[in-house]
Protein backbone atom coordinates (compact mmCIF):
# COMPACT_ATOMS: atom_id res chain seq x y z
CA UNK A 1 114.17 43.51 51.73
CA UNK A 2 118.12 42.12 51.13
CA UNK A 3 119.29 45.13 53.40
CA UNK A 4 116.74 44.72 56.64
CA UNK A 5 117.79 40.54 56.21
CA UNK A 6 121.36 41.71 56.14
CA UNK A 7 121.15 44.43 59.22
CA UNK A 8 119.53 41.63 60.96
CA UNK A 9 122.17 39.08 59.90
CA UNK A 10 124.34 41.36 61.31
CA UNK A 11 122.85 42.01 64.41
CA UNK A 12 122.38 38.60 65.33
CA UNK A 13 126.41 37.94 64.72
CA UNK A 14 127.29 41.00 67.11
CA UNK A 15 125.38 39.47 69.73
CA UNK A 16 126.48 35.88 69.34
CA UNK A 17 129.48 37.02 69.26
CA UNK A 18 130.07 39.52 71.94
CA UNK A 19 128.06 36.49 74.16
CA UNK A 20 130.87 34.44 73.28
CA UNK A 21 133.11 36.99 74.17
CA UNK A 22 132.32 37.72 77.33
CA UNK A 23 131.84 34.19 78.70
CA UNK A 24 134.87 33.27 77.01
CA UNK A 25 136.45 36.00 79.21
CA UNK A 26 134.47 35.53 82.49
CA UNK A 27 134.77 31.52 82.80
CA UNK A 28 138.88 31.49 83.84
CA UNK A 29 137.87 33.80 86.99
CA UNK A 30 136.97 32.72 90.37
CA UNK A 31 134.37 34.73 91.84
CA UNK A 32 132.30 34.86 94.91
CA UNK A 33 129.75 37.28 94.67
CA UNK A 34 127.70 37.65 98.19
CA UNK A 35 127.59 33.54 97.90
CA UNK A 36 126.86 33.37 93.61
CA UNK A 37 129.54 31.35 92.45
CA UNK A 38 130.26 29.84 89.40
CA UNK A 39 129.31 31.64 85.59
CA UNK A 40 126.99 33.94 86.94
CA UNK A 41 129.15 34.85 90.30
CA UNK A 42 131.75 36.11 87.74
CA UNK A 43 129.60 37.79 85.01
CA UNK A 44 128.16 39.59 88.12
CA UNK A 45 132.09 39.95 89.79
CA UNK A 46 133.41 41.14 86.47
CA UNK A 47 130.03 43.66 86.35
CA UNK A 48 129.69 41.75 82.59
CA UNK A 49 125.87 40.80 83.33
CA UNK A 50 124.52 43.80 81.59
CA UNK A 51 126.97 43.51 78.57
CA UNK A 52 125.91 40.27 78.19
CA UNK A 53 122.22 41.07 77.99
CA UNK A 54 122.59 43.85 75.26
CA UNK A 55 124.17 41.04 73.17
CA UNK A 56 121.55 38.73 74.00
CA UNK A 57 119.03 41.73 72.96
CA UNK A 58 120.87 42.67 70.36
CA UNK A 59 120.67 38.89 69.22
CA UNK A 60 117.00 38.70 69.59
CA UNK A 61 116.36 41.78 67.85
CA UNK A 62 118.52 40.99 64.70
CA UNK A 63 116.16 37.60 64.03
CA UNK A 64 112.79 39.25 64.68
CA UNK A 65 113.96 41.78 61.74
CA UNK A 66 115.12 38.97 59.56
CA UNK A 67 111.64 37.25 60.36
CA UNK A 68 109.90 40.33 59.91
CA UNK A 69 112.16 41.08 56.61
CA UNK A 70 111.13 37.31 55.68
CA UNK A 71 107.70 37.52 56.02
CA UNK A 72 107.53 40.94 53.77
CA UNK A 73 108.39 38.51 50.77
């Protein structure tokens, strides 16, 4: 039980923390991206949208195994 809470511990910090990563990195750039500006005009400029969505997977799949590993106690 202690190693699937842990491997979903772990989980969910590599995808908070890439997330913060890359929108740390994306937010100083300009982008115009046929007319998306702002956040998303420079995820999608830097081609960092699909980076950021394997953290954010990565993120939700670490807490439904700590939930799962939670509920087998």
């Amino acid at each position: 039980m202690y190693e699937k809470m842990i491997l979903g511990i772990v989980w969910q910090l590599m995808g908070f923390l890439g997330s913060i990563i890359i929108l740390c990195s994306a937010t100083p750039y300009q982008w115009d991206y046929n007319g998306i500006t702002g956040i998303l005009g420079s995820l999608l400029g830097l081609d960092l949208i699909i980076p950021l969505i394997i953290c954010i997977i990565f993120f939700i799949c670490g807490a439904v195994v700590c939930f799962k590993a939670i509920g087998e106690k």
